[in-house]
N, C-alpha and C. Protein backbone atom coordinates (compact mmCIF):
# COMPACT_ATOMS: atom_id res chain seq x y z
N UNK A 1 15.52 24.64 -72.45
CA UNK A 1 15.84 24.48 -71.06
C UNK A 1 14.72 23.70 -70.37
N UNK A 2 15.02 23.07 -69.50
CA UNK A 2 14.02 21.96 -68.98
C UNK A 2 13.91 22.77 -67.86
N UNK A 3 12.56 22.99 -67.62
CA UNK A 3 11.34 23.04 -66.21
C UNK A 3 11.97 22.17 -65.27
N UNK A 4 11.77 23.03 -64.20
CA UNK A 4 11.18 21.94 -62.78
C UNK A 4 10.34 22.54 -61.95
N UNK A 5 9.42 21.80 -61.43
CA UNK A 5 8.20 22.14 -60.82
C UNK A 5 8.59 21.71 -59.18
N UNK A 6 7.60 22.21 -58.24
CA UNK A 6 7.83 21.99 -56.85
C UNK A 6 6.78 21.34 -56.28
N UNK A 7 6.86 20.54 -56.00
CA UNK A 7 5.18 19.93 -55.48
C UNK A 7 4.77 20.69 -54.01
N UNK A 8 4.03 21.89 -54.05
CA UNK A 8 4.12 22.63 -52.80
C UNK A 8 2.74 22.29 -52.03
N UNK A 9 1.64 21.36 -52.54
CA UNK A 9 0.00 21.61 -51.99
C UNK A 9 -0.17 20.12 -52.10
N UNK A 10 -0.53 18.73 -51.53
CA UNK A 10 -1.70 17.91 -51.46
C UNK A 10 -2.72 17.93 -50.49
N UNK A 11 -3.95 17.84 -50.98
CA UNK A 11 -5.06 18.58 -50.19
C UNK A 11 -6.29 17.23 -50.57
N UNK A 12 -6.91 16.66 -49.37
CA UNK A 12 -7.88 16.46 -49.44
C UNK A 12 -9.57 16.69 -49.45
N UNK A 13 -10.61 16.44 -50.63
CA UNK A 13 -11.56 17.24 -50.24
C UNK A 13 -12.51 16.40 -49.43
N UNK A 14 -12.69 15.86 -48.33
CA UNK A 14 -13.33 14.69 -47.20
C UNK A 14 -15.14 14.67 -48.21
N UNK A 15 -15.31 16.13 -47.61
CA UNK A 15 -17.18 16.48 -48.89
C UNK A 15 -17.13 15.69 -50.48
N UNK A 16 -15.81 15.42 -50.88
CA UNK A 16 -15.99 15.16 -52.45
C UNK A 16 -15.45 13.99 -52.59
N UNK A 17 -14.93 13.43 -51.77
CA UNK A 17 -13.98 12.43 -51.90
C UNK A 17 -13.17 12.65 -52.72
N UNK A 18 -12.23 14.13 -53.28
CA UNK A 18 -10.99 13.99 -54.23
C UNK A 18 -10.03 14.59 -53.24
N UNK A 19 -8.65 13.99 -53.99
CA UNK A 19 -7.77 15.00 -54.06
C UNK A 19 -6.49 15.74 -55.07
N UNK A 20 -6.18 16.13 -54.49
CA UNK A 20 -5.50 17.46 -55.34
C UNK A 20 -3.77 17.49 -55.54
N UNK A 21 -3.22 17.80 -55.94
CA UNK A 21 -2.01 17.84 -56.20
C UNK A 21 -1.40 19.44 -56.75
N UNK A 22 -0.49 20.09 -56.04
CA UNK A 22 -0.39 21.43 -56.53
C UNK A 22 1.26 21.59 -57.07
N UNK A 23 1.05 22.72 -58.21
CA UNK A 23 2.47 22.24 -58.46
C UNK A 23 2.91 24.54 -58.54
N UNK A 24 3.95 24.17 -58.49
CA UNK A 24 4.61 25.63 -58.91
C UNK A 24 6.38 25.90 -59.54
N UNK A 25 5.96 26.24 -60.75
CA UNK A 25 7.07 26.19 -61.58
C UNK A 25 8.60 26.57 -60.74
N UNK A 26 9.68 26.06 -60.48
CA UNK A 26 11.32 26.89 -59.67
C UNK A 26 11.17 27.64 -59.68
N UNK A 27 11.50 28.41 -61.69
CA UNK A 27 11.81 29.50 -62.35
C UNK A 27 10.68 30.64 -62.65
N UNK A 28 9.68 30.08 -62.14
CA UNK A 28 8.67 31.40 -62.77
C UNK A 28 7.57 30.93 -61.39
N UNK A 29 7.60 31.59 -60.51
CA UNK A 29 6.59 30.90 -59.28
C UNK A 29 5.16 31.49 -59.52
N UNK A 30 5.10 32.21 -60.50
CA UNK A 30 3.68 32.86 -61.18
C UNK A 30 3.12 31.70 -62.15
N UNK A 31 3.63 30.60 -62.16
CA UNK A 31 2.97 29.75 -63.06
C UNK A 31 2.83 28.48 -62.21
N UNK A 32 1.27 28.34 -62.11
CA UNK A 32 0.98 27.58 -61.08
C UNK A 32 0.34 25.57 -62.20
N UNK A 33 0.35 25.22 -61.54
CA UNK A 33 -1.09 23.82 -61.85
C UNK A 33 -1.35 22.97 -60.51
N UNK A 34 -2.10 22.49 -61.05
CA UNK A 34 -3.25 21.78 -60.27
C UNK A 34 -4.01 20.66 -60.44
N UNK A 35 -3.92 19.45 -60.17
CA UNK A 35 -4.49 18.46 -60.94
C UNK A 35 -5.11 17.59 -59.83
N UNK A 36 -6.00 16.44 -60.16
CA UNK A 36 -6.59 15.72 -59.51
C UNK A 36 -6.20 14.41 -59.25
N UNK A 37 -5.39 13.90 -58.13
CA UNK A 37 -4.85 12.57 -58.01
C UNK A 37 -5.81 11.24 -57.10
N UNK A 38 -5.57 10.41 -57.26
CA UNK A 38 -6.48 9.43 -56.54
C UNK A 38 -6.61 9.81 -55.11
N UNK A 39 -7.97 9.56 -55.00
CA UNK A 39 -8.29 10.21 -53.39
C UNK A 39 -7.56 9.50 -52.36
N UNK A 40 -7.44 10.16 -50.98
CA UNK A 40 -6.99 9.75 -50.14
C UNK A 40 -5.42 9.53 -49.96
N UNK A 41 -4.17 9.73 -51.78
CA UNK A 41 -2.95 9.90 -51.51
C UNK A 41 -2.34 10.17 -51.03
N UNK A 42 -1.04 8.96 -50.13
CA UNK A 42 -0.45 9.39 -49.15
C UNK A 42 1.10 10.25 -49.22
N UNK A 43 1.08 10.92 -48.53
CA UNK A 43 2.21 11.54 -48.71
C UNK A 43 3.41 10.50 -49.58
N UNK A 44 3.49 9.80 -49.16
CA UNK A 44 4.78 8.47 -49.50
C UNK A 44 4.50 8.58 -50.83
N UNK A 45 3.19 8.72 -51.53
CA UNK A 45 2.90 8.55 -52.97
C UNK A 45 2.41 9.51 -53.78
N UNK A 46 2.96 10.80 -53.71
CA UNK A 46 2.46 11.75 -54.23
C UNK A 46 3.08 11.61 -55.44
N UNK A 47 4.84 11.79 -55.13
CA UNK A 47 5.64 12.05 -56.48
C UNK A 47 4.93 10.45 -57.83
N UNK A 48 4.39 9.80 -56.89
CA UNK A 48 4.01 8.70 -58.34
C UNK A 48 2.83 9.10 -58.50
N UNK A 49 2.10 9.61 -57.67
CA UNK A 49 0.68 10.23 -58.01
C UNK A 49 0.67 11.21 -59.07
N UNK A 50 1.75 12.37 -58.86
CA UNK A 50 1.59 13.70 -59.64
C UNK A 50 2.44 13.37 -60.99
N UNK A 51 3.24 12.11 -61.25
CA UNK A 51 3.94 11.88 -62.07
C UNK A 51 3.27 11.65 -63.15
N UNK A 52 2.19 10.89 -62.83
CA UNK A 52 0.87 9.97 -63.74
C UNK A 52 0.11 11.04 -64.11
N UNK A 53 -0.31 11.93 -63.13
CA UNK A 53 -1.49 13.09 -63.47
C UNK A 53 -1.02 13.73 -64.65
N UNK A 54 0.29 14.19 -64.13
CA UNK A 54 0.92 14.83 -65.62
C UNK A 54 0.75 14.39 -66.47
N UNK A 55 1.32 12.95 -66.87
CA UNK A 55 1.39 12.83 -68.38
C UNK A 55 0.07 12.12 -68.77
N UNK A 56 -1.43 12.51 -67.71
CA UNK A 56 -2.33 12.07 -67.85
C UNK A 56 -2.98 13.73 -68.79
N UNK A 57 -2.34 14.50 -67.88
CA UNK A 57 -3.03 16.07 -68.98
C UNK A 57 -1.99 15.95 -70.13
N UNK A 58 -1.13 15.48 -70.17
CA UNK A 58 -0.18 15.71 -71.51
C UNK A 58 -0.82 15.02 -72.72
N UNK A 59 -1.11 13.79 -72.39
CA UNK A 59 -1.70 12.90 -73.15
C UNK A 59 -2.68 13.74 -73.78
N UNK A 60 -4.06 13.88 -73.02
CA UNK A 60 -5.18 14.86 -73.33
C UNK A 60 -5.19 16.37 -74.28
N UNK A 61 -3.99 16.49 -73.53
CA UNK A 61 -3.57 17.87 -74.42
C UNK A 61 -3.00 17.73 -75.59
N UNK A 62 -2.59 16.52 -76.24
CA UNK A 62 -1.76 16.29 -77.20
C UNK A 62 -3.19 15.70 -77.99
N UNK A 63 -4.24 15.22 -77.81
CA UNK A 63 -5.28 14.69 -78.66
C UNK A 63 -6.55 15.72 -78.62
N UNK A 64 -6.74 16.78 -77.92
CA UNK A 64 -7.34 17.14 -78.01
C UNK A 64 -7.63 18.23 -79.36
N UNK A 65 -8.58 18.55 -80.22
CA UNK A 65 -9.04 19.26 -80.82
C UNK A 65 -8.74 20.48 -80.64
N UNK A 66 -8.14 21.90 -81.18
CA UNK A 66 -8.17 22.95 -80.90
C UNK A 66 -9.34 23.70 -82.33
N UNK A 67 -10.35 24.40 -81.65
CA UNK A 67 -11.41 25.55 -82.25
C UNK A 67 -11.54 26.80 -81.68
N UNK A 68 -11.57 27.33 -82.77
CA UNK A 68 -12.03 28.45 -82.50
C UNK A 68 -13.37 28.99 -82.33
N UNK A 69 -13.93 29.62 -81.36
CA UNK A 69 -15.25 30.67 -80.94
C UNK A 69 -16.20 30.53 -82.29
């Protein structure tokens, strides 16, 4: 069954120059993420902002190394 997420949070940090992108699963609202999109994104460009972020952690997550302790 395919996910859908809600884009409920973009938040700027002015002190850090980032910002943020928040997401929360339809079906399970206990499963949150959070990712970092180009600063200053405007509302008009979130959904291409948070589109990229994603398959920017997917990517990462798919090459990354898993070890154990």
């Amino acid at each position: 069954m395919a996910a859908s997420m809600t884009i409920t949070h973009l938040t700027h940090d002015l002190a850090q120059k980032k910002s943020f992108v928040s997401f929360v699963w339809t079906d399970d609202p206990s499963k949150r993420l959070g990712l970092e999109v180009p600063y200053g994104t405007a509302l008009a460009e979130i959904e291409a902002a948070a589109e990229k972020a994603v398959a920017e952690l997917v990517s990462e997550l798919q090459t990354a190394s898993r070890v154990l302790p």
